[in-house]
C-alpha atoms as a PDB file:
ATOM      1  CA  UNK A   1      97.766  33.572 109.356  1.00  0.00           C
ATOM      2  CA  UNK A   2     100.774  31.300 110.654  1.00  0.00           C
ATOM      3  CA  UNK A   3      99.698  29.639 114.051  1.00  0.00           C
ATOM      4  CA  UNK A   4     102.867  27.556 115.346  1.00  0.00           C
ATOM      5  CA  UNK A   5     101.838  25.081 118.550  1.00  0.00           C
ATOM      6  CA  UNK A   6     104.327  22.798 119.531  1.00  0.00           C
ATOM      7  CA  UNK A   7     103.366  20.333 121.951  1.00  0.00           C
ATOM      8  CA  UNK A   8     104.701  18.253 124.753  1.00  0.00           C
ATOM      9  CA  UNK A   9     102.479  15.206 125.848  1.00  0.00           C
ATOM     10  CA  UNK A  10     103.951  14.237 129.384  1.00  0.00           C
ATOM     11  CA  UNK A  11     100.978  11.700 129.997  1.00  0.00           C
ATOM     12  CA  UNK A  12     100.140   8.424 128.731  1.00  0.00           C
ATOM     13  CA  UNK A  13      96.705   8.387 127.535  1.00  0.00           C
ATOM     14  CA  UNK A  14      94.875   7.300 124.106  1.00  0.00           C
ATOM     15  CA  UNK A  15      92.011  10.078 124.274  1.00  0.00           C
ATOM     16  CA  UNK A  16      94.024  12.940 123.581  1.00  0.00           C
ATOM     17  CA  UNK A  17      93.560  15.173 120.565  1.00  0.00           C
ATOM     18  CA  UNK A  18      95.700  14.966 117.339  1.00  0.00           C
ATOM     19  CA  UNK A  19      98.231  17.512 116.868  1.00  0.00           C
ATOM     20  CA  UNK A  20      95.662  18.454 114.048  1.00  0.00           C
ATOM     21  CA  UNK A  21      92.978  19.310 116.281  1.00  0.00           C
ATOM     22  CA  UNK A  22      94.944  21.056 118.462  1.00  0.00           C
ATOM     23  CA  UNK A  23      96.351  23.473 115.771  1.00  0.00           C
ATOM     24  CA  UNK A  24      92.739  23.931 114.720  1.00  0.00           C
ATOM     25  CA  UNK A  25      91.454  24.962 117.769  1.00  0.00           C
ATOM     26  CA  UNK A  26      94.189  27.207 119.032  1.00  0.00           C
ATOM     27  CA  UNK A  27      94.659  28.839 115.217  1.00  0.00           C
ATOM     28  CA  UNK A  28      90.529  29.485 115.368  1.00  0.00           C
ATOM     29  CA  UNK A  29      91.374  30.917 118.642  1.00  0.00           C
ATOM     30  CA  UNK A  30      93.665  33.515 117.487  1.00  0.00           C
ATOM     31  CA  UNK A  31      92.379  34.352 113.844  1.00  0.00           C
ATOM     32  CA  UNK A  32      91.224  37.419 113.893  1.00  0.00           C
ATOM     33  CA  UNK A  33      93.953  38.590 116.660  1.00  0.00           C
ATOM     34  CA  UNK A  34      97.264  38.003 115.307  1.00  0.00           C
ATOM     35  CA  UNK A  35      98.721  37.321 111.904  1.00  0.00           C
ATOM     36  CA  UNK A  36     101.683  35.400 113.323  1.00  0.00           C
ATOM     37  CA  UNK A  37     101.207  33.420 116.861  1.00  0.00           C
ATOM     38  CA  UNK A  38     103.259  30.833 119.056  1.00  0.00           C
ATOM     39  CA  UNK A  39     101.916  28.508 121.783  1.00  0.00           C
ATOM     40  CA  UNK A  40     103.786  26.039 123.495  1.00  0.00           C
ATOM     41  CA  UNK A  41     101.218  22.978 125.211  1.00  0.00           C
ATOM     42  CA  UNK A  42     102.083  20.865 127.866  1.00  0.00           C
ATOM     43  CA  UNK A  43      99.945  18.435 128.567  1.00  0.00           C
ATOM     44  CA  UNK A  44     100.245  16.722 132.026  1.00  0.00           C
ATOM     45  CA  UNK A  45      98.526  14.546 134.874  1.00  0.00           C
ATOM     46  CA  UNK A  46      97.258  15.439 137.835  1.00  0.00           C
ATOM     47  CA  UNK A  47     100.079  15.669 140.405  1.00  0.00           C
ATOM     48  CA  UNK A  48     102.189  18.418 137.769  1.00  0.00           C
ATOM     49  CA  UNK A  49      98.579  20.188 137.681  1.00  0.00           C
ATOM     50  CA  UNK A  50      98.462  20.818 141.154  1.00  0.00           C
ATOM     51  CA  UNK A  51     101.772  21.279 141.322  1.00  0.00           C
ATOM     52  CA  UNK A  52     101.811  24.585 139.226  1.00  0.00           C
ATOM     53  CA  UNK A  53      98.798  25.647 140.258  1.00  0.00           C
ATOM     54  CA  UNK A  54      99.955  25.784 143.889  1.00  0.00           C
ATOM     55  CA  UNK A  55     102.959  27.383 142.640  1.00  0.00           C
ATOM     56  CA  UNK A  56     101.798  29.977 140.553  1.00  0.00           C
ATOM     57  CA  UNK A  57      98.351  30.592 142.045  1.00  0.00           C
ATOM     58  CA  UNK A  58      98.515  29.106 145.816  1.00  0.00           C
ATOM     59  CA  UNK A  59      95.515  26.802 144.785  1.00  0.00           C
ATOM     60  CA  UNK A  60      97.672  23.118 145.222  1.00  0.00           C
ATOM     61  CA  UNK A  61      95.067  20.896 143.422  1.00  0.00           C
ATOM     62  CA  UNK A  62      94.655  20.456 139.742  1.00  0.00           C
ATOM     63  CA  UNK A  63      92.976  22.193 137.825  1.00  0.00           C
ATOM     64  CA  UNK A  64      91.805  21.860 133.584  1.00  0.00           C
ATOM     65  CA  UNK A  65      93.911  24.881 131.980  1.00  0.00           C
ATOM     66  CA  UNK A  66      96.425  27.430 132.830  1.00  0.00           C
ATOM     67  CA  UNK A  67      98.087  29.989 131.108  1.00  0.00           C
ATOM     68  CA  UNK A  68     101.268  31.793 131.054  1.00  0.00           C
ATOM     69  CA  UNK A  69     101.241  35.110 129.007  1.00  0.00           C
ATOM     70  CA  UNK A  70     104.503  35.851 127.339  1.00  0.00           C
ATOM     71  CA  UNK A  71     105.992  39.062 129.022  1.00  0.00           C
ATOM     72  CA  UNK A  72     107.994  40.554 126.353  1.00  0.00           C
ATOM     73  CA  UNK A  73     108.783  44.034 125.726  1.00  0.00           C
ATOM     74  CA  UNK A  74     106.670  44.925 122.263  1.00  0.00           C
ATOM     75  CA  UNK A  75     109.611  46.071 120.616  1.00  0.00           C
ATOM     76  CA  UNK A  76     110.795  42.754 120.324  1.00  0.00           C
ATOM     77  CA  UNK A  77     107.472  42.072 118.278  1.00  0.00           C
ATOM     78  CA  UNK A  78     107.956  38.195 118.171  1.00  0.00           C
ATOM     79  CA  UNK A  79     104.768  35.862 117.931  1.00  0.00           C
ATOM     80  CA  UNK A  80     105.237  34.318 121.403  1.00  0.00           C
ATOM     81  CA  UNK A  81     101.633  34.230 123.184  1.00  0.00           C
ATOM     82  CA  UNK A  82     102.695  31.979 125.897  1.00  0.00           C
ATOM     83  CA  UNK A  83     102.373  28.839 127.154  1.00  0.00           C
ATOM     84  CA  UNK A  84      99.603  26.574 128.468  1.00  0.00           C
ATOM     85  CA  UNK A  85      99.339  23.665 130.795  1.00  0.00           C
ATOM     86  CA  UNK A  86      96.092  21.412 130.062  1.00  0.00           C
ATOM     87  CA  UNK A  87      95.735  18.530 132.486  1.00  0.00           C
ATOM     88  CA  UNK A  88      94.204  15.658 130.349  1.00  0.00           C
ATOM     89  CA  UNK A  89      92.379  13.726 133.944  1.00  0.00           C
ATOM     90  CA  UNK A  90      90.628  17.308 134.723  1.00  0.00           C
ATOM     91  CA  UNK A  91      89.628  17.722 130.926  1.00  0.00           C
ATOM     92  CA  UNK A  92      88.197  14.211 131.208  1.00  0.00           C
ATOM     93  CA  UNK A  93      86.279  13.993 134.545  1.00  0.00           C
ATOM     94  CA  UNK A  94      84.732  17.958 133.802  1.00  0.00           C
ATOM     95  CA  UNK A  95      83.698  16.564 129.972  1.00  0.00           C
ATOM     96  CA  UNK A  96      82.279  13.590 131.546  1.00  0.00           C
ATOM     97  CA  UNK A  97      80.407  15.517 134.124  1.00  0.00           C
ATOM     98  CA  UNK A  98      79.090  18.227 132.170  1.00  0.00           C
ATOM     99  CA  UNK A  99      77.870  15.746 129.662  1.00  0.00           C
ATOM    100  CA  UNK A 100      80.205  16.915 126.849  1.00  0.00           C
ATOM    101  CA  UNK A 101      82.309  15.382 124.166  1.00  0.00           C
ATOM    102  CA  UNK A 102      85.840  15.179 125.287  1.00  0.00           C
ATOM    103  CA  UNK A 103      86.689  16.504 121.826  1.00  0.00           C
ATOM    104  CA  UNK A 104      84.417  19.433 122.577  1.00  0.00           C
ATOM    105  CA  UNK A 105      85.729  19.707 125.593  1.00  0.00           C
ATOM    106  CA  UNK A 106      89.648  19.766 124.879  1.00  0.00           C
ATOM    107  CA  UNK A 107      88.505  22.173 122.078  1.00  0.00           C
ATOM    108  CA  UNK A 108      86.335  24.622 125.024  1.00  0.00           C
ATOM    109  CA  UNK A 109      89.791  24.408 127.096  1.00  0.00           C
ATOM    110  CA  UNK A 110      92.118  25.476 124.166  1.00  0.00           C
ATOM    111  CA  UNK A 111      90.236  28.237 123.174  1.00  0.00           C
ATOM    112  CA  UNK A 112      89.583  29.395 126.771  1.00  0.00           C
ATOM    113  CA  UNK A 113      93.191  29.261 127.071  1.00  0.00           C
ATOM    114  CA  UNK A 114      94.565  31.116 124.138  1.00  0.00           C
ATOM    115  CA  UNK A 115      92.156  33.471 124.854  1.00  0.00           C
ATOM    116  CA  UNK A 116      93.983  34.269 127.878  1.00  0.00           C
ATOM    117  CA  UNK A 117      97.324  34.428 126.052  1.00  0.00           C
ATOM    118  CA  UNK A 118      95.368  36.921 124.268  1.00  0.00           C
ATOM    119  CA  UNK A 119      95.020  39.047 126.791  1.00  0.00           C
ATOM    120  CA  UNK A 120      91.162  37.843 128.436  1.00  0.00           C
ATOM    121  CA  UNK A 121      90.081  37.289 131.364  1.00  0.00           C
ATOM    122  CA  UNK A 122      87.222  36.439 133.059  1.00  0.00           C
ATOM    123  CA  UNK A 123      87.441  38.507 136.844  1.00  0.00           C
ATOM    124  CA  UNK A 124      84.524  40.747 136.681  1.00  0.00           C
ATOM    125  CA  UNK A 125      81.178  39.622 134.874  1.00  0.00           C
ATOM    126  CA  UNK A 126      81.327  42.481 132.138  1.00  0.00           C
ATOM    127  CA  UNK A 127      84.934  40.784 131.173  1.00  0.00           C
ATOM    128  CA  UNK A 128      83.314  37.079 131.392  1.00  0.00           C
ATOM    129  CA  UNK A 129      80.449  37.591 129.533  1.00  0.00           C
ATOM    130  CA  UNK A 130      82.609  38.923 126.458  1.00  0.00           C
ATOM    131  CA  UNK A 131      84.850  36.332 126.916  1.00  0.00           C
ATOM    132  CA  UNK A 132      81.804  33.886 127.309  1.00  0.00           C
ATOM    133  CA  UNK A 133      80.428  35.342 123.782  1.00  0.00           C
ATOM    134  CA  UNK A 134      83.773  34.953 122.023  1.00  0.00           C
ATOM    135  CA  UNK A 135      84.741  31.158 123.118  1.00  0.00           C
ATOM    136  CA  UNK A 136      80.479  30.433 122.380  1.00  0.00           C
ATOM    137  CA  UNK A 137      81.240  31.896 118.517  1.00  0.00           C
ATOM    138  CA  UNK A 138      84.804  30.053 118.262  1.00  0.00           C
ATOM    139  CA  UNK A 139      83.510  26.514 119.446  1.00  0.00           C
ATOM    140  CA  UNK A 140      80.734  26.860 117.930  1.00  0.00           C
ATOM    141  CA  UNK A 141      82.239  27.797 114.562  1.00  0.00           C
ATOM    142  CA  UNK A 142      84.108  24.856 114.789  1.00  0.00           C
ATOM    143  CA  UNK A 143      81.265  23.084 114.686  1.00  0.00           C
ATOM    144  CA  UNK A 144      80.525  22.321 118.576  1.00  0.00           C
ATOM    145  CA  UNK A 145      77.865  22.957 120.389  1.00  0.00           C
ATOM    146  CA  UNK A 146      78.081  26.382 122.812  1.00  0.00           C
ATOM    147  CA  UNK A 147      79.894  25.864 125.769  1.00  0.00           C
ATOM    148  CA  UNK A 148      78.058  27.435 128.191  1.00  0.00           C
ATOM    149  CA  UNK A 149      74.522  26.040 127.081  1.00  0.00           C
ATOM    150  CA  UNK A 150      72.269  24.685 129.219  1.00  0.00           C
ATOM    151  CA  UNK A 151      71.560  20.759 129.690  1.00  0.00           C
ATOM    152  CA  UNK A 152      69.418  18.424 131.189  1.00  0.00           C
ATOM    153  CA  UNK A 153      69.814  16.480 134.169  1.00  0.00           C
ATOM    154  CA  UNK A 154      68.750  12.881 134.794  1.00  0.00           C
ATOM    155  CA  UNK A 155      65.975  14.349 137.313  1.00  0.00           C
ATOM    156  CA  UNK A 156      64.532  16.805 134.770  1.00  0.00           C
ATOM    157  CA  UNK A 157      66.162  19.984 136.444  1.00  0.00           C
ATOM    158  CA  UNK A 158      68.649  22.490 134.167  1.00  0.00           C
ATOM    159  CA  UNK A 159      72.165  23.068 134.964  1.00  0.00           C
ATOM    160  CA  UNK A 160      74.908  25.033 132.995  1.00  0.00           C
ATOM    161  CA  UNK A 161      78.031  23.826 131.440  1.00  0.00           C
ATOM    162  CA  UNK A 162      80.519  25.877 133.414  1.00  0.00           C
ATOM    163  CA  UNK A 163      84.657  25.405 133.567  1.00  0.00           C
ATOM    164  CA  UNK A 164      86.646  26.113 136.266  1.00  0.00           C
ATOM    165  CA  UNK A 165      89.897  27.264 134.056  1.00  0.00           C
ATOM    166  CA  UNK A 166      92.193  29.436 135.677  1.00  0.00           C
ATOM    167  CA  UNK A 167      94.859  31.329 134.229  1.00  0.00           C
ATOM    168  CA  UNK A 168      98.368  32.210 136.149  1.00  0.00           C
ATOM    169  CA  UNK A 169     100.747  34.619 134.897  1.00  0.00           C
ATOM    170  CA  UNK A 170     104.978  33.450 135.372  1.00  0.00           C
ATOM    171  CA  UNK A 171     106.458  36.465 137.779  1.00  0.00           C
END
């Protein structure tokens, strides 16, 4: 399998993945799917966020992931999946409030967004719950723990580890 990211860091922070762990994630992401892939990942602040997300899904604040499905005709048959934009504050502050590693975090958002390239979503429940049980056996193949398991709070109650990724398609 030949997994090709190429990434574009347009913030300046010293908690971001290596290009290793990137590749990682996004190539345990697609095994299994494709032979041959390419993402592009832009990684950007908070104002760009909210600026595409307004632009591409009329929701104008940030938000952790989106993705942009390549729309090319299948006779082409190139390796393009798409691209995604990963906003390294919103990664942060959810990882930090869920009361996850950052690395398992960026890793959760990755995979949640190549998925997406891949073609799933997350709309109706049937469609979350498979996507659910596919990013819960990727992360945690990677050696994470599941994504979506329950933790404790400081007053003793249970919450869930939840995302609020959102994926946008370019017209």
């Amino acid at each position: 399998m030949t997994v090709q990211v190429d990434i574009d860091i347009q913030v300046d922070d010293d908690q971001l993945p290596s290009d290793d762990e990137v590749h990682r994630w996004v190539a345990a992401a697609v095994a299994g799917h494709r032979d041959q892939a390419e993402v592009s990942l832009c990684i950007v602040d908070a104002d760009t966020s909210a600026e595409l997300n307004g632009q591409y899904r009329g929701k104008p604040y940030p938000t952790n992931v989106l993705s942009f499905p390549a729309d090319l005709p299948a006779e082409l048959e190139l390796p393009l999946l798409g691209d995604l934009a990963v906003c390294a504050e919103v990664v942060e502050r959810e990882a930090r409030e869920q009361g996850k590693t950052l690395k398992a975090h960026w890793a959760h958002m990755l995979v949640h967004g190549t998925l997406h390239l891949l073609g799933y979503d997350h709309i109706d429940d049937a469609e979350a719950e498979h996507m659910e049980a596919l990013e819960t056996d990727i992360i945690t193949g990677l050696g994470f723990a599941p994504p979506y398991a329950e933790t404790a709070t400081d007053n003793g109650a249970q919450k869930f580890n939840t995302t609020t990724t959102q994926e946008s398609s370019v017209p």
